[in-house]
C-alpha atoms as a PDB file:
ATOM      1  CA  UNK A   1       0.000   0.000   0.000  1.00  0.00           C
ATOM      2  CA  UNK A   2       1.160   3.828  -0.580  1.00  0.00           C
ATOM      3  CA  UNK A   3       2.248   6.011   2.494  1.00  0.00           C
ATOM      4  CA  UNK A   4      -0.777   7.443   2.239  1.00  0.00           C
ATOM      5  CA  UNK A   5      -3.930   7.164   0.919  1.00  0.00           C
ATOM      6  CA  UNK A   6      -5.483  10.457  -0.607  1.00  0.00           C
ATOM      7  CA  UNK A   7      -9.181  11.067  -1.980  1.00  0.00           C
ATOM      8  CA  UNK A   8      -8.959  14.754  -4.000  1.00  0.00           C
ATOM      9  CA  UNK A   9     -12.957  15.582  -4.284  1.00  0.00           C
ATOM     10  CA  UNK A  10     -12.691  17.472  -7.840  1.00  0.00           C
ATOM     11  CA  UNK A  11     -14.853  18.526 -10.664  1.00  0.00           C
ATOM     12  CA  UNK A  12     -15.160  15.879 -12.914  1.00  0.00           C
ATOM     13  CA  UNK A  13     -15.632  11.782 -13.503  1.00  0.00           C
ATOM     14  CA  UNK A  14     -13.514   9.727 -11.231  1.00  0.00           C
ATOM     15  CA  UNK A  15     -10.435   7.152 -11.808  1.00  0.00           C
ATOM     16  CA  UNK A  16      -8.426   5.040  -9.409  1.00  0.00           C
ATOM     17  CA  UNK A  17      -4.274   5.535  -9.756  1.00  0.00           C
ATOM     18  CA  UNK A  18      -2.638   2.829  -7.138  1.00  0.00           C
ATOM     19  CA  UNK A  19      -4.522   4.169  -3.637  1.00  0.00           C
ATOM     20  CA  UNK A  20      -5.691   7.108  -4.968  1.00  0.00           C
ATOM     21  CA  UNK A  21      -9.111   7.872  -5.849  1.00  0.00           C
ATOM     22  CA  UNK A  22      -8.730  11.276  -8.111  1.00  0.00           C
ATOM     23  CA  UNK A  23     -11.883  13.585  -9.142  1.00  0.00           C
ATOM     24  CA  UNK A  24     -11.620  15.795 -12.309  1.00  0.00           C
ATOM     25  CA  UNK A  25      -8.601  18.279 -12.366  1.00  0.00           C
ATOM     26  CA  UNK A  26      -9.265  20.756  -9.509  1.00  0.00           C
ATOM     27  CA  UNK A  27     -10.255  21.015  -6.468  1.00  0.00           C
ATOM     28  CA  UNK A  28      -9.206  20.255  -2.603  1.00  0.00           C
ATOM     29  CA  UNK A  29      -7.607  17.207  -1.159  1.00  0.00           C
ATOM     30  CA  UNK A  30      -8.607  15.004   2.347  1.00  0.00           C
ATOM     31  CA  UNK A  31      -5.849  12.913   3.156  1.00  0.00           C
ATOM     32  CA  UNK A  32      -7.503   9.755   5.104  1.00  0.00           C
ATOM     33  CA  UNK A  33      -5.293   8.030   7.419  1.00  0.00           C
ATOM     34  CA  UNK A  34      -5.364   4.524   9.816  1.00  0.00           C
ATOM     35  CA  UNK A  35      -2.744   4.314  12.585  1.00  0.00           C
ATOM     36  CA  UNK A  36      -3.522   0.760  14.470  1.00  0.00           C
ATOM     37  CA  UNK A  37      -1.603  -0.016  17.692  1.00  0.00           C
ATOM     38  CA  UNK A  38      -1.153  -3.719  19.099  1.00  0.00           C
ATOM     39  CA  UNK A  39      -0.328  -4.835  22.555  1.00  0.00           C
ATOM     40  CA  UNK A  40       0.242  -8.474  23.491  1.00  0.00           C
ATOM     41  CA  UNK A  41       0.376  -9.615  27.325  1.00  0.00           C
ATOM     42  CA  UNK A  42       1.065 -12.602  28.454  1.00  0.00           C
ATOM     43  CA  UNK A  43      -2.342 -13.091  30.456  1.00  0.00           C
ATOM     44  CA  UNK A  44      -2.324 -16.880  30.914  1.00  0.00           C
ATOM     45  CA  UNK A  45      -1.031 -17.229  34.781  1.00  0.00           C
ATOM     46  CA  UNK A  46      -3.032 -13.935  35.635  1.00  0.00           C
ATOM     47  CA  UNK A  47      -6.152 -15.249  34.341  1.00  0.00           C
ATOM     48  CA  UNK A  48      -5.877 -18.443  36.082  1.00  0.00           C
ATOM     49  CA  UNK A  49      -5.171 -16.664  39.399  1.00  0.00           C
ATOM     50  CA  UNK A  50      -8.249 -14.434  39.202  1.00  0.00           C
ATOM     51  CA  UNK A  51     -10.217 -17.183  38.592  1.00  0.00           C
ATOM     52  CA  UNK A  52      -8.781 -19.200  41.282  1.00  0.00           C
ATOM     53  CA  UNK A  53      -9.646 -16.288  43.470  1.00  0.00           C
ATOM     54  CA  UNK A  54     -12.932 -16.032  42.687  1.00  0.00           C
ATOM     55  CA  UNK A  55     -12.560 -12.901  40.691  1.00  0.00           C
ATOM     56  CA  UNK A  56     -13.349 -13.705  37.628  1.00  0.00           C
ATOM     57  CA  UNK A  57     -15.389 -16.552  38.208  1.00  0.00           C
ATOM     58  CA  UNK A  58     -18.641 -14.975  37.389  1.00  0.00           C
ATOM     59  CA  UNK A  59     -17.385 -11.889  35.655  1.00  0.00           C
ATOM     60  CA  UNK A  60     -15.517 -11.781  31.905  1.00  0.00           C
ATOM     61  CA  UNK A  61     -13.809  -9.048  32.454  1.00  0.00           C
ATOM     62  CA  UNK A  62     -10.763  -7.359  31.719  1.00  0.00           C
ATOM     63  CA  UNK A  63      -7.612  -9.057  33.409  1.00  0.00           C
ATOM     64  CA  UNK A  64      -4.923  -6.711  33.007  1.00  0.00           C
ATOM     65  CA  UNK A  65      -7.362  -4.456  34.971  1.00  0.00           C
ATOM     66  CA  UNK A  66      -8.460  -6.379  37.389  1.00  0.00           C
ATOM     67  CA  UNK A  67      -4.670  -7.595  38.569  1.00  0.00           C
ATOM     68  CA  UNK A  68      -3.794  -3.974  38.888  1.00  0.00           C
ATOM     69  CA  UNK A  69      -7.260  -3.046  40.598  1.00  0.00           C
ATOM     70  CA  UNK A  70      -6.313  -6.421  43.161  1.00  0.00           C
ATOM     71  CA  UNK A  71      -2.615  -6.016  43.356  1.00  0.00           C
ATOM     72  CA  UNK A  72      -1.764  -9.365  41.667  1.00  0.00           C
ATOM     73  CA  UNK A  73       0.741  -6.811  39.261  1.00  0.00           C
ATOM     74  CA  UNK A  74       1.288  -2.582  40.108  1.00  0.00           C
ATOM     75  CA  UNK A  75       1.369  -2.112  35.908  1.00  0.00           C
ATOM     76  CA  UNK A  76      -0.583  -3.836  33.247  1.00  0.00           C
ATOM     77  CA  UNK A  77       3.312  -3.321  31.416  1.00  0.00           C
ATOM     78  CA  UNK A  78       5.108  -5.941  33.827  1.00  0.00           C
ATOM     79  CA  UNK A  79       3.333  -8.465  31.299  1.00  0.00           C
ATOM     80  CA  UNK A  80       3.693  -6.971  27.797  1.00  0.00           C
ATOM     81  CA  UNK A  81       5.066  -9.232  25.470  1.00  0.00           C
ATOM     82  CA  UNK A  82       5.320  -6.983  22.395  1.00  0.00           C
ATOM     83  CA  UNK A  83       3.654  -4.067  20.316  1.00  0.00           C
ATOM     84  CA  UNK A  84       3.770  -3.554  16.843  1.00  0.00           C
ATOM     85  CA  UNK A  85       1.449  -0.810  14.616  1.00  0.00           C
ATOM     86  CA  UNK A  86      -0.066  -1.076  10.937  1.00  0.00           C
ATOM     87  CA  UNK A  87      -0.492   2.664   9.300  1.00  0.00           C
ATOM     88  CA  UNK A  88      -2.464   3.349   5.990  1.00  0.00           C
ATOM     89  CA  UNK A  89      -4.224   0.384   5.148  1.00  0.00           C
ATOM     90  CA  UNK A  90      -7.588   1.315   3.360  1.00  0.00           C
ATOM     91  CA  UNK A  91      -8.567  -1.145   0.773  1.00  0.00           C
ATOM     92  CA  UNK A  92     -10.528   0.165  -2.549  1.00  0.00           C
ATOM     93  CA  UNK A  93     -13.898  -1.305  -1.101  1.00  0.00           C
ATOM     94  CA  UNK A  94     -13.200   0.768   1.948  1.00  0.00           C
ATOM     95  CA  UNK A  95     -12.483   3.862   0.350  1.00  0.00           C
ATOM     96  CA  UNK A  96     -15.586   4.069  -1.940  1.00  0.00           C
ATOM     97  CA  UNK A  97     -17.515   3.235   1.504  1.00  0.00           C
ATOM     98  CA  UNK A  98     -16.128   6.211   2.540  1.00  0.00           C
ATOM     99  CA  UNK A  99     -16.944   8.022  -0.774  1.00  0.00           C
ATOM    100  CA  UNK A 100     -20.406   6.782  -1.120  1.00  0.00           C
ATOM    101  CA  UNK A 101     -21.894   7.313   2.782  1.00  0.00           C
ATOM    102  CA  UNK A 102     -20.617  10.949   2.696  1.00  0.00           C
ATOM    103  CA  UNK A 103     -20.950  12.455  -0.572  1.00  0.00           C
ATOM    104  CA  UNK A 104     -23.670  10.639  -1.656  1.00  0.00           C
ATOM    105  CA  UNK A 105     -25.513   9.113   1.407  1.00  0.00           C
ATOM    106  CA  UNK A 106     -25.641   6.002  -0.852  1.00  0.00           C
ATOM    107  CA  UNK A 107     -25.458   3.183   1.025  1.00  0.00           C
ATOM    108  CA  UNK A 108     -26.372   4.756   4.380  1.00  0.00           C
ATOM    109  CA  UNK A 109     -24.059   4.224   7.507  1.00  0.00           C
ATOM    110  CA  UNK A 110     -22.463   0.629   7.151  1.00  0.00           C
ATOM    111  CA  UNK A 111     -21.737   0.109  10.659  1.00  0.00           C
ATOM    112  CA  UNK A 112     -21.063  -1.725  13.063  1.00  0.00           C
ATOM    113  CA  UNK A 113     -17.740  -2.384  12.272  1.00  0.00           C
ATOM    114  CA  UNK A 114     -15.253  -4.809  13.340  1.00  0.00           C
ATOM    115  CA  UNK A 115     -12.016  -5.724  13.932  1.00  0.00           C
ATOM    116  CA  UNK A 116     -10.417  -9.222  12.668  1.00  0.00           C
ATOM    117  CA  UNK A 117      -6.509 -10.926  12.825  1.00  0.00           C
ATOM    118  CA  UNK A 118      -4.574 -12.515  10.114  1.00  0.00           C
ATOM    119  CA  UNK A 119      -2.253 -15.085   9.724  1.00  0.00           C
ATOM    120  CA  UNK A 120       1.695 -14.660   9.111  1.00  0.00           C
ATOM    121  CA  UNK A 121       2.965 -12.827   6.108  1.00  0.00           C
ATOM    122  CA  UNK A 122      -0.356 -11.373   5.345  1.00  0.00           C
ATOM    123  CA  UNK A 123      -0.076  -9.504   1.181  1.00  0.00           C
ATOM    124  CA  UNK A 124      -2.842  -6.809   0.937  1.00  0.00           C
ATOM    125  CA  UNK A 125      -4.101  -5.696  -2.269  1.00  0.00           C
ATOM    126  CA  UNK A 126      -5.986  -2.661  -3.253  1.00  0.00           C
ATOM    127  CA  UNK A 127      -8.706  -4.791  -4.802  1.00  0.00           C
ATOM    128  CA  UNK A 128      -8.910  -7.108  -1.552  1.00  0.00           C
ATOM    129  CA  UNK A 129     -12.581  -7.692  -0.463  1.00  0.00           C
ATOM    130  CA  UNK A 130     -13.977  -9.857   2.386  1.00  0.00           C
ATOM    131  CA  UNK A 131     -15.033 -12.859  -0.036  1.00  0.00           C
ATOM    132  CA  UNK A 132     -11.801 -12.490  -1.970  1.00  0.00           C
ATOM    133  CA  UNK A 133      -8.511 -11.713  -0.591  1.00  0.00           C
ATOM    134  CA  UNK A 134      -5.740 -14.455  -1.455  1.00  0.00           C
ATOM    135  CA  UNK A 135      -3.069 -12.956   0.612  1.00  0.00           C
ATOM    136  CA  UNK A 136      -3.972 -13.695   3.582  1.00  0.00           C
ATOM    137  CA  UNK A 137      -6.176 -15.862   6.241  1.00  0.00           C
ATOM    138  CA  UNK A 138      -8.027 -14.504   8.785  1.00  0.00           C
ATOM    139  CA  UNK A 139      -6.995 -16.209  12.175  1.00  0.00           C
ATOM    140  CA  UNK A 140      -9.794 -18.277  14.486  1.00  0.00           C
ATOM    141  CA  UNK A 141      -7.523 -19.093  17.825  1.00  0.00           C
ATOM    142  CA  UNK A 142      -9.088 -17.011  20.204  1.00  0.00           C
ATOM    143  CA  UNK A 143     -12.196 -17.311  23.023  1.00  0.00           C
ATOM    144  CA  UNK A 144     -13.801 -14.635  23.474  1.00  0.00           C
ATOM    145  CA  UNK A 145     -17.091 -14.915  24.269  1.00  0.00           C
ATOM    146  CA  UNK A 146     -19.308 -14.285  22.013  1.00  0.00           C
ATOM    147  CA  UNK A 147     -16.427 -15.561  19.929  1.00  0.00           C
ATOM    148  CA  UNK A 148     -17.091 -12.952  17.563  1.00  0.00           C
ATOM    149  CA  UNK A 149     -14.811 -10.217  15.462  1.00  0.00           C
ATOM    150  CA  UNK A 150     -13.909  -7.694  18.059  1.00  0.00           C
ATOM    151  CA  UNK A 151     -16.166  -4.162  17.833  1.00  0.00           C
ATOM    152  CA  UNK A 152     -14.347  -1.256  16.502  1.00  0.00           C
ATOM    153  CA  UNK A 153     -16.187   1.503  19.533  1.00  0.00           C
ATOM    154  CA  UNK A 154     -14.889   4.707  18.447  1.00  0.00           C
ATOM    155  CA  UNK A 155     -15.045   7.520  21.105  1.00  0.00           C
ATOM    156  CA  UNK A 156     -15.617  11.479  19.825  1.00  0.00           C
ATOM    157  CA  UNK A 157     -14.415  12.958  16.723  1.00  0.00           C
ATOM    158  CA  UNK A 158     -12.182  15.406  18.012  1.00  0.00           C
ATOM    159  CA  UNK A 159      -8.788  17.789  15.703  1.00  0.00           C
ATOM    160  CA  UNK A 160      -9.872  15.547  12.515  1.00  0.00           C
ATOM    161  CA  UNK A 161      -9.472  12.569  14.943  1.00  0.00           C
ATOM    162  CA  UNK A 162     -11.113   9.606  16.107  1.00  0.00           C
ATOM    163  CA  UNK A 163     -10.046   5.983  17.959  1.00  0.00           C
ATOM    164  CA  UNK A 164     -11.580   3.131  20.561  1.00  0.00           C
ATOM    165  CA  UNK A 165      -8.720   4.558  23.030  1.00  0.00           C
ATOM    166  CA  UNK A 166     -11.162   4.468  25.587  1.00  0.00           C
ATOM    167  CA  UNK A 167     -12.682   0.762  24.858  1.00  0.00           C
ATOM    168  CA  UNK A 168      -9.848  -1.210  22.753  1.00  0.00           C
ATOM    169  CA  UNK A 169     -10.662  -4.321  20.726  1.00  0.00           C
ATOM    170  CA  UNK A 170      -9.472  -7.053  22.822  1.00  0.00           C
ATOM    171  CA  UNK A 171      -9.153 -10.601  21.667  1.00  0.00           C
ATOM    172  CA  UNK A 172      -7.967 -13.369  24.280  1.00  0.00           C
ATOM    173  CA  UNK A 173      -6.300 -15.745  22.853  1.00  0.00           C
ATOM    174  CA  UNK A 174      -6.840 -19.782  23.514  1.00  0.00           C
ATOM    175  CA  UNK A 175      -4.296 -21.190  21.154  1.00  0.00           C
ATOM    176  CA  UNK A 176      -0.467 -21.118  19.718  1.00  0.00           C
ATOM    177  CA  UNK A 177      -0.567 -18.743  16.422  1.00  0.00           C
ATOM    178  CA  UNK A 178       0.912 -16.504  14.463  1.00  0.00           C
ATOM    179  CA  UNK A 179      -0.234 -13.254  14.040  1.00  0.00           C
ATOM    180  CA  UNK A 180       1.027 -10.924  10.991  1.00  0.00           C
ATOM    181  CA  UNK A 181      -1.877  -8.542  10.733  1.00  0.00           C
ATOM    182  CA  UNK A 182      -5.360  -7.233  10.783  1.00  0.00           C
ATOM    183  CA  UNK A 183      -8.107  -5.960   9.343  1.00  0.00           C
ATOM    184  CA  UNK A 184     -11.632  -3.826   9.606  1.00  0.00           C
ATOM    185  CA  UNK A 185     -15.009  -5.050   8.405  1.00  0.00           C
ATOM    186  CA  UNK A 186     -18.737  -4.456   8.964  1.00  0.00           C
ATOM    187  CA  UNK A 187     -19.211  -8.300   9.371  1.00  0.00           C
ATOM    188  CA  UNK A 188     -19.151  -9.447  12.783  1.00  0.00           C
ATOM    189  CA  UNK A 189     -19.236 -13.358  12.163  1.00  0.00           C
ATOM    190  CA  UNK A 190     -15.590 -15.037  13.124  1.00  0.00           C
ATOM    191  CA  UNK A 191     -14.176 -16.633  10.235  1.00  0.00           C
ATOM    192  CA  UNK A 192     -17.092 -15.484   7.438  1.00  0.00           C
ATOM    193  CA  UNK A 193     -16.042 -14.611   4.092  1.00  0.00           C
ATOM    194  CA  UNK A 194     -19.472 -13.132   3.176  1.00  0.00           C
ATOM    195  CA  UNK A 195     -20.296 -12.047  -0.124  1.00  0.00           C
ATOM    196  CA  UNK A 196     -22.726  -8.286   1.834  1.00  0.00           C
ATOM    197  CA  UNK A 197     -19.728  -7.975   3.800  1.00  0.00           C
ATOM    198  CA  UNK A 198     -17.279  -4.627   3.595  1.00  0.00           C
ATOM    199  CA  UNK A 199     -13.742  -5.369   3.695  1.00  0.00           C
ATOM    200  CA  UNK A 200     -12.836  -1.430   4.558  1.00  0.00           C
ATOM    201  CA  UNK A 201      -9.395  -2.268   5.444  1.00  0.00           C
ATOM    202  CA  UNK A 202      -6.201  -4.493   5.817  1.00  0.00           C
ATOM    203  CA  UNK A 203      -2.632  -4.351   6.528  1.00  0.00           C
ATOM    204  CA  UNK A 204       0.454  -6.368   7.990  1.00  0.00           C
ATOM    205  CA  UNK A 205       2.418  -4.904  11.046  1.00  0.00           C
ATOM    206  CA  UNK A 206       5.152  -2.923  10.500  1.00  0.00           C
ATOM    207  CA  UNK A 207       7.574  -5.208  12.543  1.00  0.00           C
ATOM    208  CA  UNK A 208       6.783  -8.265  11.307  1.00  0.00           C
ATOM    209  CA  UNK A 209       4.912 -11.761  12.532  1.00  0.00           C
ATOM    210  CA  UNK A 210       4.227 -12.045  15.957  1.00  0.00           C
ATOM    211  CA  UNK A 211       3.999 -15.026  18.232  1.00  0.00           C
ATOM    212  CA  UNK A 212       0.699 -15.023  20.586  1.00  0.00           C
ATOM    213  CA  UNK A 213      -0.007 -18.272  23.152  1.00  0.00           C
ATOM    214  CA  UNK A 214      -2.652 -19.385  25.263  1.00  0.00           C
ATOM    215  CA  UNK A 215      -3.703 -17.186  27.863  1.00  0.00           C
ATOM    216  CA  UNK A 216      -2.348 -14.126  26.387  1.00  0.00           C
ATOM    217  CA  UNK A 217      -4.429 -11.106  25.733  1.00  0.00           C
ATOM    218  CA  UNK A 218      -3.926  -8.740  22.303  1.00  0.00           C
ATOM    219  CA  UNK A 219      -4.991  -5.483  22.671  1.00  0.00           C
ATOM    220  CA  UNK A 220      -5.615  -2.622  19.443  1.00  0.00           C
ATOM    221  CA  UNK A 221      -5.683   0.801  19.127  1.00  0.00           C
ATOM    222  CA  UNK A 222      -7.606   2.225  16.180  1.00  0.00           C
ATOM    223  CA  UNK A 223      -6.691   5.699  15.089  1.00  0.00           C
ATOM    224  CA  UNK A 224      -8.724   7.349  12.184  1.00  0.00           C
ATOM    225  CA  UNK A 225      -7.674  10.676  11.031  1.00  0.00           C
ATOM    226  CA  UNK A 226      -8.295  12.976   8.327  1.00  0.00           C
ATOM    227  CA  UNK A 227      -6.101  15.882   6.611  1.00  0.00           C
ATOM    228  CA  UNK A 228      -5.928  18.558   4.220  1.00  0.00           C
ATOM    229  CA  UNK A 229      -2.091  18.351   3.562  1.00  0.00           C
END
């Protein structure tokens, strides 16, 4: 994918040049960025210590949280793993989503959307879509319950700005895997490569696969922002 991904909103009929979606010959520019942010902790022996406290025996909550809130750990940090970040990873589908809901109002608001993993070494093209994306597999190995895509909750549009800072996607995993990416959907269903789904975006982290086990928990950030320059 390009640095960036830029939609200029111009006079005239529309063509696509590698990430760009370019109107006519004049006009202004919106510059539409994704910053994603990943956190892995190693969860596993925290969990299980909750739970054998009675914790979170009839309560699904958030570990990392709840050790620090019962002094099992003083920082959810003394059991990060790793981090790793994907930037500017809009997919065509995506950015005539974008295109369509705000300029034209056609379709409506897509939402819900969703947050999914992929496997190692995941390719994105341009022209990837949720039934058809050869480049990469979505991954499956993790519990949560409902076991479900994780909801993308985005918090106030603030300076051209918006993320789920405030209520991150968290997936805890129940199985060895490899993790090399991510992506954002309307489709909630773990696993479904439907043909009404959006694909609105996919990328592979900047630093490479990443190794998750059981019991850890992975964390994302979702930063949307928009731009003029």
């Amino acid at each position: 994918m390009n640095d960036r991904q830029m939609v200029q909103h111009q006079g005239h009929g529309a063509r696509f040049e590698g990430g760009l979606i370019t109107f006519g010959e004049l006009g202004p520019q919106v510059i539409v960025r994704n910053h994603w942010d990943f956190e892995a902790y190693d969860t596993g022996a925290l969990r299980a210590e909750l739970e054998r406290r009675g914790i979170m025996r009839f309560f699904d909550g958030d570990p990392l949280k709840l050790g620090v809130e019962h002094g099992l750990i003083t920082d959810a940090r003394d059991l990060l793993k790793w981090r790793d970040k994907i930037e500017n990873i809009y997919v065509n589908q995506g950015l005539n989503t974008v295109l369509g809901v705000f300029w034209k109002n056609s379709p409506t608001y897509r939402g819900p959307f969703y947050v999914g993993l992929t496997d190692s070494t995941p390719t994105v093209n341009a022209a990837d879509t949720l039934l058809s994306h050869a480049g990469w597999v979505e991954i499956t190995a993790f519990g949560n319950s409902p076991n479900i895509r994780q909801p993308l909750v985005l918090g106030s549009v603030a300076s051209q700005s918006v993320d789920n800072s405030a209520s991150k996607a968290s997936f805890a995993i129940n199985g060895t895997t490899t993790v090399g990416g991510a992506f954002l959907t309307n489709d909630p269903k773990l696993g479904n490569s439907s043909p009404v789904g959006l694909l609105i975006a996919a990328g592979a982290f900047t630093g490479g696969d990443k190794v998750l086990g059981s019991g850890d928990t992975l964390n994302v950030t979702v930063t949307l922002t928009a731009s003029s320059t």
